[in-house]
N, C-alpha and C. Protein backbone atom coordinates (compact mmCIF):
# COMPACT_ATOMS: atom_id res chain seq x y z
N UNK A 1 51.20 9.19 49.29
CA UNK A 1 51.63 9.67 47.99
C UNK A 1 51.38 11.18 47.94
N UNK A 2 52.27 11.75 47.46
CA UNK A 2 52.32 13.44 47.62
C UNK A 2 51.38 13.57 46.35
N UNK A 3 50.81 15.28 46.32
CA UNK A 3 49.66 15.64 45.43
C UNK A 3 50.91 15.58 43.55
N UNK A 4 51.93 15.54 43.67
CA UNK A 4 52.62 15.51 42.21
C UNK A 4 52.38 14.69 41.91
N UNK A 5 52.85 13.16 42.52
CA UNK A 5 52.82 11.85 41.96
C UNK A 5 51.21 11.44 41.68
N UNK A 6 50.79 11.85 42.46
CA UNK A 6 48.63 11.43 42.08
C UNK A 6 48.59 12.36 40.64
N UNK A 7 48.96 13.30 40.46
CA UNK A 7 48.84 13.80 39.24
C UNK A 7 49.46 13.05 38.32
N UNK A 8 50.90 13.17 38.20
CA UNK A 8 51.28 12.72 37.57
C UNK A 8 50.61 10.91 37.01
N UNK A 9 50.15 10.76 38.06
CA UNK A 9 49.62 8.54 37.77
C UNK A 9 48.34 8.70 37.10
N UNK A 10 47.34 9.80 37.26
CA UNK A 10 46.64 10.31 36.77
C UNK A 10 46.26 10.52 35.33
N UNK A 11 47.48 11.38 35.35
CA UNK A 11 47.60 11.87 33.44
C UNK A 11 48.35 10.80 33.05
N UNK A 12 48.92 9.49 33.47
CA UNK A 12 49.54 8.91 32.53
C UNK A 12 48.41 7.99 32.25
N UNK A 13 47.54 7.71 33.06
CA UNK A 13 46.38 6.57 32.87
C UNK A 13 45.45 7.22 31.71
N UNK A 14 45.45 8.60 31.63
CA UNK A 14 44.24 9.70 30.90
C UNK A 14 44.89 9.49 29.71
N UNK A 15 45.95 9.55 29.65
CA UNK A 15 47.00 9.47 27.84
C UNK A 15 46.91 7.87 27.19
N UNK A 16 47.48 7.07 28.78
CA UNK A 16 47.52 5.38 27.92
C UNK A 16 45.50 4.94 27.35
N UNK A 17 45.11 5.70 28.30
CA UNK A 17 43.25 5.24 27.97
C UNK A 17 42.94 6.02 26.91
N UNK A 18 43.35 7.22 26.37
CA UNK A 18 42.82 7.97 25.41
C UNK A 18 43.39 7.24 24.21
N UNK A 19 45.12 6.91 24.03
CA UNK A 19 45.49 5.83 22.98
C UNK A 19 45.11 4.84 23.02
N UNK A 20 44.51 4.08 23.81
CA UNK A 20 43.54 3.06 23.88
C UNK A 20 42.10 2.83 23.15
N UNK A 21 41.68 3.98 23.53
CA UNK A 21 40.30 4.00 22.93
C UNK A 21 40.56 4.69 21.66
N UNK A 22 41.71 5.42 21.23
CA UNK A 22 41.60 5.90 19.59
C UNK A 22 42.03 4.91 19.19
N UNK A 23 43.00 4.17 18.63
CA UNK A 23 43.40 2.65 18.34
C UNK A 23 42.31 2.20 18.15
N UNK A 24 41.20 1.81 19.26
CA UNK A 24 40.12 0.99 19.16
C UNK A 24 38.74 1.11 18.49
N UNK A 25 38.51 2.90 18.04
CA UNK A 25 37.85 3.34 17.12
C UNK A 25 38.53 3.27 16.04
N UNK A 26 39.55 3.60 15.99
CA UNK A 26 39.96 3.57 14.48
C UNK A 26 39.96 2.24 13.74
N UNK A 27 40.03 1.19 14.42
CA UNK A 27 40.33 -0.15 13.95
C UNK A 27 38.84 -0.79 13.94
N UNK A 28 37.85 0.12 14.33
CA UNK A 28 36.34 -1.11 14.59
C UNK A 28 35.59 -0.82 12.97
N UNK A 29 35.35 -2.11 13.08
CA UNK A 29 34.11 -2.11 11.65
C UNK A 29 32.98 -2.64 12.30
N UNK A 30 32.09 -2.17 11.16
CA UNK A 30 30.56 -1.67 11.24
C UNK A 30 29.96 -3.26 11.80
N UNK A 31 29.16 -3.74 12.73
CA UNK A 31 28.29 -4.41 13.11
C UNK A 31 27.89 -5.09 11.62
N UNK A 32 27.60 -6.90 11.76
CA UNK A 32 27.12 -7.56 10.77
C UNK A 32 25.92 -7.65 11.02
N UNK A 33 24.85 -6.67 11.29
CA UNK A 33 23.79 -6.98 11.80
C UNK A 33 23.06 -6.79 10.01
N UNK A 34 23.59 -6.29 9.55
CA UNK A 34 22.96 -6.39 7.88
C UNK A 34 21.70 -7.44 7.15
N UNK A 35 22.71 -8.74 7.66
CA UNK A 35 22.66 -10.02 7.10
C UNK A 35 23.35 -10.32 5.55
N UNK A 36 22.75 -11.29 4.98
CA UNK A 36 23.94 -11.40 3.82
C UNK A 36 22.50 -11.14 2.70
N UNK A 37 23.15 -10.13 1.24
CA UNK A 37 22.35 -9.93 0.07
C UNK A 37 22.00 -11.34 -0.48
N UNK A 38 20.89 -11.17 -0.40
CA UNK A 38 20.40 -11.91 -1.77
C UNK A 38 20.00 -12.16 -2.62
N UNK A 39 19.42 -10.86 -2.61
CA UNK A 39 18.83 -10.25 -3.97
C UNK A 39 18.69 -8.68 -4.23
N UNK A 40 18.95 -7.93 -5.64
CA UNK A 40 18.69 -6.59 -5.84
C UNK A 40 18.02 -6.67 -7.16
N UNK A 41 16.56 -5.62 -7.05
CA UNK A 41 16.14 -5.29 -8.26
C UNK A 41 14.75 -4.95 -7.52
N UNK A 42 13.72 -4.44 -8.47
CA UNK A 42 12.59 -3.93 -8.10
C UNK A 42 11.23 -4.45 -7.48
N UNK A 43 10.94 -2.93 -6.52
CA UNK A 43 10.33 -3.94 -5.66
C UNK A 43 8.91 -3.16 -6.23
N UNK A 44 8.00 -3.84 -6.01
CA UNK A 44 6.34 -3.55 -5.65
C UNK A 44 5.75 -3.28 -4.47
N UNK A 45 4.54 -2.82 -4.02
CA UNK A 45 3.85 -3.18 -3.25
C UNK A 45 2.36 -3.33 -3.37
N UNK A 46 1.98 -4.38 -2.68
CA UNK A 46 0.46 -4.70 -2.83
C UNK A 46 -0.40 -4.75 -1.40
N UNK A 47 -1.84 -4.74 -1.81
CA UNK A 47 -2.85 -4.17 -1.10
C UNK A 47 -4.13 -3.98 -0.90
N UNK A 48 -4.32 -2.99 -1.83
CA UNK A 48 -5.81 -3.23 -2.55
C UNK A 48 -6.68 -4.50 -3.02
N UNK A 49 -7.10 -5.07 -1.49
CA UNK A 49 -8.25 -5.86 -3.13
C UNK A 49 -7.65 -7.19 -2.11
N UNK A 50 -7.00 -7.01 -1.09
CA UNK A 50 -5.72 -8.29 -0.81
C UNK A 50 -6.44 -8.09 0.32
N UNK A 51 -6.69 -6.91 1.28
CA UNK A 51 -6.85 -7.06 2.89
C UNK A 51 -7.61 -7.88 3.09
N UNK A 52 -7.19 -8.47 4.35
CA UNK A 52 -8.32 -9.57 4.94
C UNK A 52 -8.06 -10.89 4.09
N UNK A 53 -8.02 -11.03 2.80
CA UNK A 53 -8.14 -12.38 2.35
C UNK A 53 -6.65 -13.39 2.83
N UNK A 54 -6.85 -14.60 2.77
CA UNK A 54 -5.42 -15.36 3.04
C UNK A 54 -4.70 -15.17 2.14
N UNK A 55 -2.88 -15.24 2.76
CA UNK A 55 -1.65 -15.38 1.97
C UNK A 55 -1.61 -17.08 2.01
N UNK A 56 -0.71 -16.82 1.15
CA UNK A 56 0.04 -18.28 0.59
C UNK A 56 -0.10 -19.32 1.86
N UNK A 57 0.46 -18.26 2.81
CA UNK A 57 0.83 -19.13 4.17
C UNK A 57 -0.19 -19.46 4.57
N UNK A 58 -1.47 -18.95 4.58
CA UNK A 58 -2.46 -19.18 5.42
C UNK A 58 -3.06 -18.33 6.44
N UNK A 59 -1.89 -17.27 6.47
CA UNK A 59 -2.45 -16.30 7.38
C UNK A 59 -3.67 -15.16 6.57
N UNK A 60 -3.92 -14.41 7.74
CA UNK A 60 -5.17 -13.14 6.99
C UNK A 60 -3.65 -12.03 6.68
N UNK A 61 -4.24 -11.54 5.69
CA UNK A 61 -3.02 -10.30 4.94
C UNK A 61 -3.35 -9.17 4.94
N UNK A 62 -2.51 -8.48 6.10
CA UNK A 62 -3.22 -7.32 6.63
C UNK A 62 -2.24 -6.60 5.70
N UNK A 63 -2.28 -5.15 5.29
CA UNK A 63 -1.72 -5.00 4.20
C UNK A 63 -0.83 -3.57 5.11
N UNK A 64 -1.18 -3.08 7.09
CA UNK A 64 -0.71 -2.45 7.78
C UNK A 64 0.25 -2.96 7.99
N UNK A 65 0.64 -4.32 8.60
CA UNK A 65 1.74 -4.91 8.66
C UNK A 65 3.18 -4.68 8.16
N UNK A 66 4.28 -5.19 8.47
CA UNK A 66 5.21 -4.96 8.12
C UNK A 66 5.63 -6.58 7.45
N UNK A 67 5.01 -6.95 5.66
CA UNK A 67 5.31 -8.59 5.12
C UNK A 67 5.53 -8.27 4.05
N UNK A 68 5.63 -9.09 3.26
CA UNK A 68 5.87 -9.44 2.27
C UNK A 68 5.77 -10.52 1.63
N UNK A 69 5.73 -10.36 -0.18
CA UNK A 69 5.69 -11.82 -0.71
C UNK A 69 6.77 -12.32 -1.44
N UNK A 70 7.16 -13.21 -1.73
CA UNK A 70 8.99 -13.92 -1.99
C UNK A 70 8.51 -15.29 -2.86
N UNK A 71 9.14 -15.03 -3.92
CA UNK A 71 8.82 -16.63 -4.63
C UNK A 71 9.90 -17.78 -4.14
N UNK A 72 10.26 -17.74 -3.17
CA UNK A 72 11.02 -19.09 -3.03
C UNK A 72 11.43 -18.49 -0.97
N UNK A 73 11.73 -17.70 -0.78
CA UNK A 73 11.98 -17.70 0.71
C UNK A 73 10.68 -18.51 1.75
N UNK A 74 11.43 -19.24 2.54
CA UNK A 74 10.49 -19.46 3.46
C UNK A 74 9.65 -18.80 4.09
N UNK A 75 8.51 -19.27 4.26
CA UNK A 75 7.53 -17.79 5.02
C UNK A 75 8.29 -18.37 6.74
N UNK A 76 8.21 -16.88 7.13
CA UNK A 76 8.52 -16.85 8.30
C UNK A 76 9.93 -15.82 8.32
N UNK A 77 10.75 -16.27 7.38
CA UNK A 77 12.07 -15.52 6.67
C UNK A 77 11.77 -14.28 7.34
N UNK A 78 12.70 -13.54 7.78
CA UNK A 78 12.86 -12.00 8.24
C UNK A 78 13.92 -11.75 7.24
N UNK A 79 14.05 -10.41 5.92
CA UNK A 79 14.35 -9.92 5.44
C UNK A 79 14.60 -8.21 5.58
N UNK A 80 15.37 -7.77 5.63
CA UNK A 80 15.66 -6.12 5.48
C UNK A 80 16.02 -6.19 3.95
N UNK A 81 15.24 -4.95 3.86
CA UNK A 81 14.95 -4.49 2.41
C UNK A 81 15.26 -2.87 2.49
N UNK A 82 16.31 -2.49 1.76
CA UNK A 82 16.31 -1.15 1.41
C UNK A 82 16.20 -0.99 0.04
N UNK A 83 16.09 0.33 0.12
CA UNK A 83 15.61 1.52 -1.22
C UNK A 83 16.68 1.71 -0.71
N UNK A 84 17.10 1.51 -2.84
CA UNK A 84 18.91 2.11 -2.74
C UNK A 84 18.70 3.31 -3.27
N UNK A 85 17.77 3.88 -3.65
CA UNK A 85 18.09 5.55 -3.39
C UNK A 85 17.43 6.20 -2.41
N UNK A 86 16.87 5.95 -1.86
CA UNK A 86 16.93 6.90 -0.19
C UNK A 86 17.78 6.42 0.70
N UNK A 87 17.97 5.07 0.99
CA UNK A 87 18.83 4.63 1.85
C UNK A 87 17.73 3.82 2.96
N UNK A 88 16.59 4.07 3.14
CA UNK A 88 15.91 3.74 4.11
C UNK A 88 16.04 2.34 4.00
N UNK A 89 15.37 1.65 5.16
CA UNK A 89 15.55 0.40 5.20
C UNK A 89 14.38 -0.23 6.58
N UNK A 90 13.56 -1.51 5.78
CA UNK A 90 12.56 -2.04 6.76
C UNK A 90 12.99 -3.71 6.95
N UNK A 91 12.52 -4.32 8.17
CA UNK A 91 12.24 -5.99 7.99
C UNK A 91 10.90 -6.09 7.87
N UNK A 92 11.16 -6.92 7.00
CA UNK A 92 9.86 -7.48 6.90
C UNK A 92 9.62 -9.23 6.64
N UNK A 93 8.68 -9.60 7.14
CA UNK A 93 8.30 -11.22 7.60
C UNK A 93 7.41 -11.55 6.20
N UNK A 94 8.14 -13.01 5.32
CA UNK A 94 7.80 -13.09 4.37
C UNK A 94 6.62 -14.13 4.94
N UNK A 95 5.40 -13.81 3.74
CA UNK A 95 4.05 -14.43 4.39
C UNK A 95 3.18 -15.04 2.84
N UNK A 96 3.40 -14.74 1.80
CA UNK A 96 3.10 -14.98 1.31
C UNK A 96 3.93 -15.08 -0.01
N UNK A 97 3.62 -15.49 -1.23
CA UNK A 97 3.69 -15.82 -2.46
C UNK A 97 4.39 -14.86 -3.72
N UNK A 98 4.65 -14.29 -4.66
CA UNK A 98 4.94 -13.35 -5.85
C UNK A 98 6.15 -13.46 -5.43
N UNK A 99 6.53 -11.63 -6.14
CA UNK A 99 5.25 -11.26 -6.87
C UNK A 99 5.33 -11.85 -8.40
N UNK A 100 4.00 -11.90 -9.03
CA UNK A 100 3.77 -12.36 -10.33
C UNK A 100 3.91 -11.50 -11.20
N UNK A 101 4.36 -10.00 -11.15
CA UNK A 101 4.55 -8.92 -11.76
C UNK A 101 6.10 -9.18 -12.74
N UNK A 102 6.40 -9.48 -14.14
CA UNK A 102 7.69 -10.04 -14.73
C UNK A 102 8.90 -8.86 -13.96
N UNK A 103 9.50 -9.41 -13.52
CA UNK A 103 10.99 -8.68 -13.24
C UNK A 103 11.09 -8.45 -12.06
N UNK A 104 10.36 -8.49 -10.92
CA UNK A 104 10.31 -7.99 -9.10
C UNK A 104 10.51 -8.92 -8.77
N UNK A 105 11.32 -8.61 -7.73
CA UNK A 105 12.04 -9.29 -6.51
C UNK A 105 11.50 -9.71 -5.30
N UNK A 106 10.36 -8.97 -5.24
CA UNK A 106 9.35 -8.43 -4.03
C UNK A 106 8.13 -7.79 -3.73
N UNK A 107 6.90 -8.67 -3.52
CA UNK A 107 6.06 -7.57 -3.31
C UNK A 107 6.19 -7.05 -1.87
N UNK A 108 5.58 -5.66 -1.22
CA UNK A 108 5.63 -5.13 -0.07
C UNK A 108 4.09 -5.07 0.22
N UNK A 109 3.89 -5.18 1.75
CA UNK A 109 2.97 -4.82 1.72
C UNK A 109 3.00 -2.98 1.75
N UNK A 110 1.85 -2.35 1.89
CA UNK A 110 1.55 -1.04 2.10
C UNK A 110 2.10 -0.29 3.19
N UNK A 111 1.81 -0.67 4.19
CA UNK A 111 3.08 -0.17 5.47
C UNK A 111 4.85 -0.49 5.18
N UNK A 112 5.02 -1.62 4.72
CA UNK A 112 6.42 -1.83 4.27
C UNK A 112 6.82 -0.81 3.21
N UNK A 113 5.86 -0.66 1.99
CA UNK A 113 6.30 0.25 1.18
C UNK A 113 6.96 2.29 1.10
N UNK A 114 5.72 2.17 2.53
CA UNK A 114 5.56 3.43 2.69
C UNK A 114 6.66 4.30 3.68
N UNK A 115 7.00 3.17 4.70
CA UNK A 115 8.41 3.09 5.46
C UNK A 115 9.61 3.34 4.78
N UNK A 116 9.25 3.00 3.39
CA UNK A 116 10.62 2.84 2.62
C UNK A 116 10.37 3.88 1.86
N UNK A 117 9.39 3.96 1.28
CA UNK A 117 8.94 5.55 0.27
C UNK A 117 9.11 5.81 -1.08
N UNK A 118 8.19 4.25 -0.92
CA UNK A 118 8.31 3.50 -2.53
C UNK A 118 6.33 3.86 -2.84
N UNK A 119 6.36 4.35 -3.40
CA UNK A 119 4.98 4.85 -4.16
C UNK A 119 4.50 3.73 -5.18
N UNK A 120 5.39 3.53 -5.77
CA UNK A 120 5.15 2.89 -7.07
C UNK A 120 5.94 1.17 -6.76
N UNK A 121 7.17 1.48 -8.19
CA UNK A 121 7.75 0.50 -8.27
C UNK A 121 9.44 1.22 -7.61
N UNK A 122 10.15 0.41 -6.71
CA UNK A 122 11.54 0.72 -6.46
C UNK A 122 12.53 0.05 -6.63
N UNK A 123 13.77 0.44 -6.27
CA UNK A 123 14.75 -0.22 -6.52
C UNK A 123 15.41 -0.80 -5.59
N UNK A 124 15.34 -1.80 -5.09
CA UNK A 124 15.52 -2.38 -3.54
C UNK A 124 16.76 -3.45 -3.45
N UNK A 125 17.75 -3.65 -2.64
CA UNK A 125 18.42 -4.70 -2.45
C UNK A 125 17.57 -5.43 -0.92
N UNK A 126 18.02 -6.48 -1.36
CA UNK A 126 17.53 -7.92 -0.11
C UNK A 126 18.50 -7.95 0.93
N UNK A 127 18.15 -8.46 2.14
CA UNK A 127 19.49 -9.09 2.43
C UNK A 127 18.61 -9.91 3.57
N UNK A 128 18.91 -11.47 4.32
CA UNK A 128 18.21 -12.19 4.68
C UNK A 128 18.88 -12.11 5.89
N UNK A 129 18.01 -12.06 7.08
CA UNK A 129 18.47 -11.70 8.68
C UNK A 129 18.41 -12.98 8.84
């Protein structure tokens, strides 16, 4: 094959692969690695006064951890939880009980909270992995 035609087979493979792969970005949606919502509204976190003693489950409640407490999810449940105004976002392994605080969705522990950059009380959507 003479040096034209290698060029030429060349650039036609470089053009059909480049419309290939734009087509194929343009058409891709975002990974369902999300999971599905199941809850939005405010979250807590607790700590103080909690380390060391047992959760609901039975385990010791380290308050470094990355858990949480859920009035009805199974413990064991892996949940991602973001703060809908920063955007951040943690999982966390439900382990215990609440919260008993009227209106929350969620207590956090102290490492969960702080990941997310919730001080206080936040505004969090659920979504169950």
């Amino acid at each position: 094959m003479d040096q034209r035609k290698v060029s030429l087979t060349l650039a036609s493979f470089f053009i059909a692969g480049s419309a290939f792969l734009s087509t194929s970005v343009a058409q891709a949606e975002p990974a369902s690695t999300s999971g599905k919502v199941i809850q939005s509204g405010p979250a807590s976190w607790y700590g103080p006064g909690f380390h060391g003693r047992k959760t609901a489950s039975g385990e010791t409640f380290n308050t470094n951890e990355m858990t949480a407490a859920h009035r009805t999810l199974p413990f064991g449940t892996k949940v991602k939880v973001v703060n809908k105004k920063t955007g951040k976002s943690v999982v966390v392994r439900i382990n215990d009980r609440g919260p008993y605080a009227h209106g929350r969705v969620i207590d956090l522990s102290k490492a969960s909270a702080q990941a997310l950059g919730i001080s206080g009380v936040g505004s969090v959507t659920l979504a169950q992995l």
